[in-house]
Protein backbone atom coordinates (compact mmCIF):
# COMPACT_ATOMS: atom_id res chain seq x y z
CA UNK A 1 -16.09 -9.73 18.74
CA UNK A 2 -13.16 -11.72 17.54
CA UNK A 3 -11.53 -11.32 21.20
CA UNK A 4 -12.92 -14.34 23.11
CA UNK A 5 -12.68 -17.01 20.07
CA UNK A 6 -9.18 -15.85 18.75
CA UNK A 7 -6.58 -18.12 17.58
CA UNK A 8 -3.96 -16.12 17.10
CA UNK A 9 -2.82 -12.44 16.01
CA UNK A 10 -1.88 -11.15 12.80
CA UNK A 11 -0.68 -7.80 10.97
CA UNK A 12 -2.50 -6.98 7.90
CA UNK A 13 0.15 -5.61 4.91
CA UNK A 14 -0.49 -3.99 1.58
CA UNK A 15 1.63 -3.73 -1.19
CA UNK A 16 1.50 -0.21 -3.31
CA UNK A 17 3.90 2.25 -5.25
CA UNK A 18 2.75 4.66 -3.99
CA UNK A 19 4.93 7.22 -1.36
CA UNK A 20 1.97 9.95 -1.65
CA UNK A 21 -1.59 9.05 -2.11
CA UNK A 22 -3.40 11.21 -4.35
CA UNK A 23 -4.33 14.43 -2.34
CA UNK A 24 -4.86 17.85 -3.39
CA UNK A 25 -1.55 19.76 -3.93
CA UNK A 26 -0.48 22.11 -0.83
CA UNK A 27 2.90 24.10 -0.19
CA UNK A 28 3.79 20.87 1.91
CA UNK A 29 3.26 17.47 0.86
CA UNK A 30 2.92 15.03 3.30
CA UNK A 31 4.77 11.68 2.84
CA UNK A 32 3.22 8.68 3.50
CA UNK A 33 5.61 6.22 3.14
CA UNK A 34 9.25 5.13 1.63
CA UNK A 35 10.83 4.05 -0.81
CA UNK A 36 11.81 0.19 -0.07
CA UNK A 37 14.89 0.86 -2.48
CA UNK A 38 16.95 2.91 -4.57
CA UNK A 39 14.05 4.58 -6.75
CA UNK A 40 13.54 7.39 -9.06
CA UNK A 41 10.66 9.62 -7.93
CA UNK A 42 7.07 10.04 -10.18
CA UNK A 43 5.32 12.90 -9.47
CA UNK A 44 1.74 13.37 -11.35
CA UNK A 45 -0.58 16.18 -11.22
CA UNK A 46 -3.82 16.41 -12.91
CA UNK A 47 -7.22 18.61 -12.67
CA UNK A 48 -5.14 21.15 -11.69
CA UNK A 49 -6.21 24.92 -13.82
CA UNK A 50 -3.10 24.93 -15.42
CA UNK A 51 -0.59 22.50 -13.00
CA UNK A 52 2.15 25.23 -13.49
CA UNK A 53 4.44 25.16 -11.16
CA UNK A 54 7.11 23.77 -9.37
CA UNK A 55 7.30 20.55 -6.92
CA UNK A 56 10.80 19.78 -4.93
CA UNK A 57 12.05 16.29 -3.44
CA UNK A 58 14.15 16.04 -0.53
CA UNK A 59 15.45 13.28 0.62
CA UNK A 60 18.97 10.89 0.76
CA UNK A 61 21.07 9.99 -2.79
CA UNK A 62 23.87 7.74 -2.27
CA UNK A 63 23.89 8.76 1.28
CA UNK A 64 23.82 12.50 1.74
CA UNK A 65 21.18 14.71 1.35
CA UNK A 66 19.78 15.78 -1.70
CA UNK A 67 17.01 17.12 -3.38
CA UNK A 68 15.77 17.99 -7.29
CA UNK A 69 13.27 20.68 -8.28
CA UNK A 70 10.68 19.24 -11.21
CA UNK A 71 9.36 21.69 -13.46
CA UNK A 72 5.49 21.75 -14.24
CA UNK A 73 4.19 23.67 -17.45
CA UNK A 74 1.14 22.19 -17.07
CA UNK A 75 -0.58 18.80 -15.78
CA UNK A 76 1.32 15.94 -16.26
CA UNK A 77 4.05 13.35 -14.83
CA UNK A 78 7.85 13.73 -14.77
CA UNK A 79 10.26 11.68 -12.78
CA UNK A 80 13.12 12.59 -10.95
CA UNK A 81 16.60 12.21 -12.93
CA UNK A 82 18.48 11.40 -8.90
CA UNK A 83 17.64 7.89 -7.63
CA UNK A 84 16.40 8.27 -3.48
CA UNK A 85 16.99 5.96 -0.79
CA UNK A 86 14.55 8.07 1.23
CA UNK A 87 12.11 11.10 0.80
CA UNK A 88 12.25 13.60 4.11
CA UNK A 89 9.95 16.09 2.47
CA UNK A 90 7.90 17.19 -0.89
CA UNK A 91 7.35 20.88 -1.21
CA UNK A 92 5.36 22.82 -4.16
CA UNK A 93 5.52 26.03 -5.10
CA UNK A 94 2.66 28.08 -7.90
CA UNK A 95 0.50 25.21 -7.26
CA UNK A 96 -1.88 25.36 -4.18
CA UNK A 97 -3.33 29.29 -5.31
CA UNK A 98 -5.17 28.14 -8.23
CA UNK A 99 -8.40 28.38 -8.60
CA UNK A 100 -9.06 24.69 -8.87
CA UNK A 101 -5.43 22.99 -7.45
CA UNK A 102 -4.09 20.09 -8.49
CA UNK A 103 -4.29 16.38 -7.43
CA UNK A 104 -1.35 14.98 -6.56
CA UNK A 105 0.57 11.58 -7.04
CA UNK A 106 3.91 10.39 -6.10
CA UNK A 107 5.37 6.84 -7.08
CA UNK A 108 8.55 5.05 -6.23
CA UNK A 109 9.75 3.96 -9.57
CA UNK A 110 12.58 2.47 -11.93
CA UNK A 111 14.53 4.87 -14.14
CA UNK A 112 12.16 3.61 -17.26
CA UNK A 113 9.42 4.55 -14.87
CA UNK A 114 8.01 1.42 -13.89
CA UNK A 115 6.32 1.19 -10.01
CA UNK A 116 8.92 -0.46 -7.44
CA UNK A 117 6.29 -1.92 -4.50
CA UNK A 118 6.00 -0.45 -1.21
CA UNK A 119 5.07 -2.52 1.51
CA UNK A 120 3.45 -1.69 4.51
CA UNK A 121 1.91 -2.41 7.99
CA UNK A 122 -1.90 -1.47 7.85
CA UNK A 123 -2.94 -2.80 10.83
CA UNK A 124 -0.73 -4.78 13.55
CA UNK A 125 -1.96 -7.10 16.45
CA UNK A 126 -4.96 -8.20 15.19
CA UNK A 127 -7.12 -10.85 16.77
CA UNK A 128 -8.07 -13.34 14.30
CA UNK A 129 -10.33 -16.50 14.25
CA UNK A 130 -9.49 -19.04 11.87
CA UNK A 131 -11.43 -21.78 10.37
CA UNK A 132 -9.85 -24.30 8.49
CA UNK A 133 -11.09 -26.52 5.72
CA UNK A 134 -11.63 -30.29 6.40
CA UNK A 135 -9.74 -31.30 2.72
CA UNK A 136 -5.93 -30.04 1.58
CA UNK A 137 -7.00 -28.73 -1.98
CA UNK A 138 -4.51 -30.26 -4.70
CA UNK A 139 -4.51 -28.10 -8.19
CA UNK A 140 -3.01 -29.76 -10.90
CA UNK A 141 -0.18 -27.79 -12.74
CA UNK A 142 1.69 -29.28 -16.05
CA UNK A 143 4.02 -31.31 -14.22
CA UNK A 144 3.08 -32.82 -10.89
CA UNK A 145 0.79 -31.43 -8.36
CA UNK A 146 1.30 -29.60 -4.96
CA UNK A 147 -0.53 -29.11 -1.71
CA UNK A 148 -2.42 -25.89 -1.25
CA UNK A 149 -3.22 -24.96 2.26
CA UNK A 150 -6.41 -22.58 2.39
CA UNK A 151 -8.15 -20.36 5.28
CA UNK A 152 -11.11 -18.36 6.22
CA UNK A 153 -9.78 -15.40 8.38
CA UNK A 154 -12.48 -13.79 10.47
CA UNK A 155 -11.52 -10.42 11.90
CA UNK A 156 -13.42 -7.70 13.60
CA UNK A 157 -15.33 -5.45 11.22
CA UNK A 158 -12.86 -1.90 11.39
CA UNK A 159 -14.40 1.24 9.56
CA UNK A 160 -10.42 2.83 9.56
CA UNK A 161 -9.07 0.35 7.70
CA UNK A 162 -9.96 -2.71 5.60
CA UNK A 163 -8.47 -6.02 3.75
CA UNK A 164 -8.67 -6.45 0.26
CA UNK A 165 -7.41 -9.33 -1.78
CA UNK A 166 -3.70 -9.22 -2.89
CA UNK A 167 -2.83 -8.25 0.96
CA UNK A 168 -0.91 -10.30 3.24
CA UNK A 169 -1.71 -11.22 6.71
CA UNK A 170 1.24 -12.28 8.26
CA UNK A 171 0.86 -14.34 11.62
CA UNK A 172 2.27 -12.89 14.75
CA UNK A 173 2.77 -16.37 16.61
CA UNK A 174 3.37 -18.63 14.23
CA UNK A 175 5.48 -16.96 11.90
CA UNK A 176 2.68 -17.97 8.56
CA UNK A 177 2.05 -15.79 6.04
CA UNK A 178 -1.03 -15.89 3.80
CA UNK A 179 -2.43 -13.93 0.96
CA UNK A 180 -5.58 -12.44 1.17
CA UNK A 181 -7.45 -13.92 -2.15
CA UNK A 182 -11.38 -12.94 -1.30
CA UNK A 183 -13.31 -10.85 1.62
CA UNK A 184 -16.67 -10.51 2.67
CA UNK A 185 -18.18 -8.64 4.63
CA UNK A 186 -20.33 -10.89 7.47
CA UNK A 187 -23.44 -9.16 8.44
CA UNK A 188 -24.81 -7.60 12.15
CA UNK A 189 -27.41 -5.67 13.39
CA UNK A 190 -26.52 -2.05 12.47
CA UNK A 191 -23.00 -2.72 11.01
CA UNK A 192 -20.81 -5.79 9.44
CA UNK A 193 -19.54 -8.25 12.40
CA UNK A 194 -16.72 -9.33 10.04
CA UNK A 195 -14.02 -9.46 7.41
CA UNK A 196 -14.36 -13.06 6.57
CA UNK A 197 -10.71 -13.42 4.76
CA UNK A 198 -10.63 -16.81 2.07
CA UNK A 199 -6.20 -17.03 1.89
CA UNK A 200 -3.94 -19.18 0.47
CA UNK A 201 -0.59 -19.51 2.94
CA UNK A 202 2.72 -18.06 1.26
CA UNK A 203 5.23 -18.87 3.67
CA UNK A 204 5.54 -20.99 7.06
């Protein structure tokens, strides 16, 4: 355990664009997170048998509330023509009875459709033990050169949730922030002991 050899705690962030992760279509879609700005909203379905239907978004445009019904013919994407500052609910309707429903996708996204990142907490108050190296590493770049400052993060092994590189673990105490570039898993006796995290720091 991490606990007794901690040097400080951290909260583990991801970056995505997407608001729903892909899940099999229901009557009620369950959000999973916001838009971070203004965004048009990307729905997908696919594997659906025919992904006819009907899926509505509720939410906030330009500060009252709002919503706009996309019309499915059949699988496929289509993006909402209102721009959301928040999404308070997804509904479907035709969708769910099929024999084989659809899978479902929803995106935060620029009017030309392009993802606009989420970020979020995936785990908070983490204990982590950090090693650092012995030498500042100094890559050369075309004009000049510049410190990098490198880690190793070790955190307890967590089956509900786990870092991946492009991350951020952003330090509690210290205020540091560092992006996640490499993990491996450190082995144990019946299950991993560790996330051993290699990250370059971002911010002080």
């Amino acid at each position: 355990m991490i606990f007794g050899t901690q040097d400080t705690r951290m909260t583990l962030r991801r970056r995505t664009g997407f608001l729903v992760d892909a899940i099999a279509v229901t009557a009620t879609v369950t959000v999973d997170r916001q838009p971070s700005r203004e965004a048009a909203i990307k729905v997908e379905l696919s594997g659906g048998t025919t992904g006819s239907g009907t899926v509505t978004i509720n939410g906030t445009v330009d500060g009252s509330s709002d919503s706009e019904v996309l019309t499915f013919t059949a699988n496929g994407t289509k993006i909402t023509a209102k721009l959301f500052t928040a999404v308070t609910s997804i509904t479907s309707t035709g969708l769910d009875d099929e024999a084989t429903p659809a899978t479902i996708t929803v995106w935060a996204c620029g009017r030309d459709g392009s993802p606009q990142p989420v970020e979020y907490d995936l785990a908070v108050d983490i204990p982590v033990h950090i090693i650092t190296p012995t030498d500042a590493v100094w890559p050369n770049y075309v004009e000049g050169s510049r410190e990098t400052i490198n880690i190793r993060a070790l955190l307890d092994y967590c089956e509900a949730w786990a870092p991946r590189p492009g991350d951020h673990l952003d330090d509690d105490v210290y205020g540091d922030s560092w992006l996640v570039e490499h993990v491996t898993l450190t082995p144990g006796n019946w299950k991993p002991n560790f996330f051993d995290c290699r990250c370059k720091k971002v911010r002080e």
